[in-house]
Protein backbone atom coordinates (compact mmCIF):
# COMPACT_ATOMS: atom_id res chain seq x y z
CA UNK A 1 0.00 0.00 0.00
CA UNK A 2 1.53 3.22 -0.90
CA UNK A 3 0.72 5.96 1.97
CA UNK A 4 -1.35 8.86 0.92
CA UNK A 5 0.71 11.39 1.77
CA UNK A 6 4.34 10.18 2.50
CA UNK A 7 6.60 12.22 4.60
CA UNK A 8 9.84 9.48 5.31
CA UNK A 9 12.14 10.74 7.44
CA UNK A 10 15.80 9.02 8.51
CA UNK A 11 15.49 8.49 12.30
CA UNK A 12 19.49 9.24 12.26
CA UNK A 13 18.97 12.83 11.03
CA UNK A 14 16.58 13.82 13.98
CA UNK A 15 19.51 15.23 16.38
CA UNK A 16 19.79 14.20 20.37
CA UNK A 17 18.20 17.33 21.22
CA UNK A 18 14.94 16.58 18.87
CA UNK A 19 13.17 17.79 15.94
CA UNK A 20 10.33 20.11 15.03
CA UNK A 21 8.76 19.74 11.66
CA UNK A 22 5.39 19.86 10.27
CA UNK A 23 3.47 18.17 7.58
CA UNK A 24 1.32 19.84 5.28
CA UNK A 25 -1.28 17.98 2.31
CA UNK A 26 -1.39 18.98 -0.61
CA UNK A 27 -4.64 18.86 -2.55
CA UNK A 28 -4.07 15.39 -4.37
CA UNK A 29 -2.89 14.02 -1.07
CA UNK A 30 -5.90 15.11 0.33
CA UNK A 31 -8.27 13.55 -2.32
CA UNK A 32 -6.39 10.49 -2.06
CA UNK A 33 -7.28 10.87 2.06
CA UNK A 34 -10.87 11.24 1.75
CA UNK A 35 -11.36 8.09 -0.20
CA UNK A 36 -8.98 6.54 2.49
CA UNK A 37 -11.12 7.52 5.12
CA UNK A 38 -14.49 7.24 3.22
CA UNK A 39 -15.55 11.11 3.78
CA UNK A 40 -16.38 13.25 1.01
CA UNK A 41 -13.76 15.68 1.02
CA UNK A 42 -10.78 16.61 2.47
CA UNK A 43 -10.55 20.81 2.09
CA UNK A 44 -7.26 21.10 4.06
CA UNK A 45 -5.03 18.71 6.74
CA UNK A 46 -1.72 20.08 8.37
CA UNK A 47 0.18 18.58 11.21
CA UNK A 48 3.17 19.50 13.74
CA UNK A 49 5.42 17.02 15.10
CA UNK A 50 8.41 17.27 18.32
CA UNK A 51 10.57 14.50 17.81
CA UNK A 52 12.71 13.49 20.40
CA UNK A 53 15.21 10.42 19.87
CA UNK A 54 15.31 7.86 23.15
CA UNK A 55 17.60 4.95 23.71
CA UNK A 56 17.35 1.93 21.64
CA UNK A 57 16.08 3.95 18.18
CA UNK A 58 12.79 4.51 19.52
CA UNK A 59 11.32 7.86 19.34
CA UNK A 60 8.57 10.23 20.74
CA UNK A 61 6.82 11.86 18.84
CA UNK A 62 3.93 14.32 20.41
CA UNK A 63 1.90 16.88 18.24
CA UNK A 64 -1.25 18.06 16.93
CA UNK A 65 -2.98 18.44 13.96
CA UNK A 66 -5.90 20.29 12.09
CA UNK A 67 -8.39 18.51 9.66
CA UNK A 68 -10.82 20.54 7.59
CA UNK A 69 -13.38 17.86 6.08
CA UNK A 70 -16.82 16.90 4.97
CA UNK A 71 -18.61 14.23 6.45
CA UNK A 72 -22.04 12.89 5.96
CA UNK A 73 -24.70 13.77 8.75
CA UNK A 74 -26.15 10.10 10.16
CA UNK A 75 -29.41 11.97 10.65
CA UNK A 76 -30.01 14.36 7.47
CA UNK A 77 -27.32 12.05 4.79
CA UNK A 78 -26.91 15.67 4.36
CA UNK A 79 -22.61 16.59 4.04
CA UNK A 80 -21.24 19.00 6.14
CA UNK A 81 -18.17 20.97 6.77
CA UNK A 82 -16.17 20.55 9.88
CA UNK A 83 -12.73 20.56 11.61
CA UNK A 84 -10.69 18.49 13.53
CA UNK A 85 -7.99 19.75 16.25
CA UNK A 86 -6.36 17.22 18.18
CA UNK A 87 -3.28 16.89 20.15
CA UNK A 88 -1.73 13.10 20.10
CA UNK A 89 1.47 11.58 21.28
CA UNK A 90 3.16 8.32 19.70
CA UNK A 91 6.53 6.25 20.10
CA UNK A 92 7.70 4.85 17.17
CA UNK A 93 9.34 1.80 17.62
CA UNK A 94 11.74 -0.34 15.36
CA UNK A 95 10.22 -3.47 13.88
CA UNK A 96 10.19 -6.19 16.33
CA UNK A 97 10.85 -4.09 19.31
CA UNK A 98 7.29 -3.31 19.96
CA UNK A 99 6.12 -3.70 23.95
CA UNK A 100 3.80 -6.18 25.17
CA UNK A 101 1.98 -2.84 27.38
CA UNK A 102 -1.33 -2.86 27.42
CA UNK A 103 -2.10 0.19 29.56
CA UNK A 104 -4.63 2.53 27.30
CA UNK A 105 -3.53 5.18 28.88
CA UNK A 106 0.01 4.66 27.55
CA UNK A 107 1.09 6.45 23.83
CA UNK A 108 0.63 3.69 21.11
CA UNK A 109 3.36 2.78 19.46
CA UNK A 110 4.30 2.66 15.50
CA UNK A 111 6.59 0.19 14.05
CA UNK A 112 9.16 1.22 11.59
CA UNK A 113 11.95 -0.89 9.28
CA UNK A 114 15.25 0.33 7.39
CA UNK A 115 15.88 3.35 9.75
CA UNK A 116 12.85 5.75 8.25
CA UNK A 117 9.80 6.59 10.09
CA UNK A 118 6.92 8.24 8.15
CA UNK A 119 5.42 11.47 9.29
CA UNK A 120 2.59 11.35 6.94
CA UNK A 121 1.18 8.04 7.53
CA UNK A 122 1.17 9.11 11.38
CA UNK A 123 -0.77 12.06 10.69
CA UNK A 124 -3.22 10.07 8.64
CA UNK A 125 -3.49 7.76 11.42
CA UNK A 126 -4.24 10.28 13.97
CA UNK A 127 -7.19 12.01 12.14
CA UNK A 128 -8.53 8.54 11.13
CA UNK A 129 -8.71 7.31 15.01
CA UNK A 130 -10.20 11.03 15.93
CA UNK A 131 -13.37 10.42 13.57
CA UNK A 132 -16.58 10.60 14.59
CA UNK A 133 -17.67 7.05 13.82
CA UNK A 134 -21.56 8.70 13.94
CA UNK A 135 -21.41 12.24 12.55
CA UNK A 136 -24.18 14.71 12.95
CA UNK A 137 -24.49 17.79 11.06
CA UNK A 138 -25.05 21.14 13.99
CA UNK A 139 -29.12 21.34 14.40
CA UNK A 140 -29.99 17.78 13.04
CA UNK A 141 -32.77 15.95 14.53
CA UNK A 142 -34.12 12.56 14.41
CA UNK A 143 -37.72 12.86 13.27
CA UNK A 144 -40.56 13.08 15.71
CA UNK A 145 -42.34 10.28 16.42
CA UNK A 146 -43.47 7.72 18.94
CA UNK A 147 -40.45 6.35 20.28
CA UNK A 148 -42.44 4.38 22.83
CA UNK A 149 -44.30 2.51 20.46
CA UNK A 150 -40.99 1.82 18.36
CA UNK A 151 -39.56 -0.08 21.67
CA UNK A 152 -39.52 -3.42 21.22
CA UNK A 153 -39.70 -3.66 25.91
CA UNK A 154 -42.80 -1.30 24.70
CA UNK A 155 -44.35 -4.11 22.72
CA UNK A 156 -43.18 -6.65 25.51
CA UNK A 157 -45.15 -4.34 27.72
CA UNK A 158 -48.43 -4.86 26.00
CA UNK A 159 -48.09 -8.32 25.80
CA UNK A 160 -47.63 -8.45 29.49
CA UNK A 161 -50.76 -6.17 30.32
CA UNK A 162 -52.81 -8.86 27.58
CA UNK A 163 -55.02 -11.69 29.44
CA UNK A 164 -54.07 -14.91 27.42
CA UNK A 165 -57.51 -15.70 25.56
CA UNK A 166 -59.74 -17.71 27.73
CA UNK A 167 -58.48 -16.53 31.07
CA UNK A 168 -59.76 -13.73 33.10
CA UNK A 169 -58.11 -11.03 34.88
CA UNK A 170 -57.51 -11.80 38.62
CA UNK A 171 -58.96 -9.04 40.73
């Protein structure tokens, strides 16, 4: 699979003291997203990285990044603009050196092979795990309507007030 919008860079060029850079899409890169991600457009994605080298070729990475994209309303079907701004942190990890931690609270980790790690794919990553898996448009309602009635413990709840044919209610 070739990454959307690759950004390799040689884990021995990011110095001891760490490295800033940020990733900007361009607008192919951000076609290319959207189908990725299955929303209908991507208008804009930039993201900012602080890379800082620890022992054993691992490194942190924390940043943030901006998203501005349409996505269809679950409600209306109706697409509507909005944007993402999220802060993340991630380790990536050489291949095979992955930990067995579990904790959800700790960052998650990205494996990496022949000494490049890739600053796009990351980025990609991040905005696809900040989704809203059920979007909804600003002022979209579900349609009025007897909800009761559409409850299938409300149709239970008849049946339980309903005499069985034949018998009569116990006073």
């Amino acid at each position: 699979m070739t990454p959307e919008c690759p950004r390799p860079l040689r884990v021995d060029a990011i110095p001891p003291t760490g490295l800033t850079i940020d990733v900007v899409a361009g607008p192919a890169e951000c076609a290319a997203i959207a189908a990725r991600l299955g929303v209908p457009a991507v208008h804009a994605l930039s993201g900012h990285f602080e890379l800082h080298p620890e022992p054993g070729g691992a490194i942190h990475a924390r940043g943030r990044f901006t998203a501005r994209l349409d996505r269809t309303c679950v409600v209306s079907l109706e697409d509507f603009a909005t944007t993402q701004r999220e802060s993340f942190a991630v380790r990536f990890v050489p291949a095979g050196q992955e930990s067995e931690d579990v904790d959800p609270e700790s960052d998650d980790e990205i494996p990496y092979a022949g000494g490049s790690i890739d600053l796009g794919e990351a980025l990609v990553e991040q905005v696809a795990l900040d989704l809203d898996p059920y979007p909804r448009k600003p002022g979209a309602r579900l349609p009025a309507g007897d909800t009761a009635a559409a409850s299938p413990f409300a149709a239970l709840a008849a049946l339980r007030a309903t005499p069985p044919e034949g018998e009569a209610e116990e006073e």
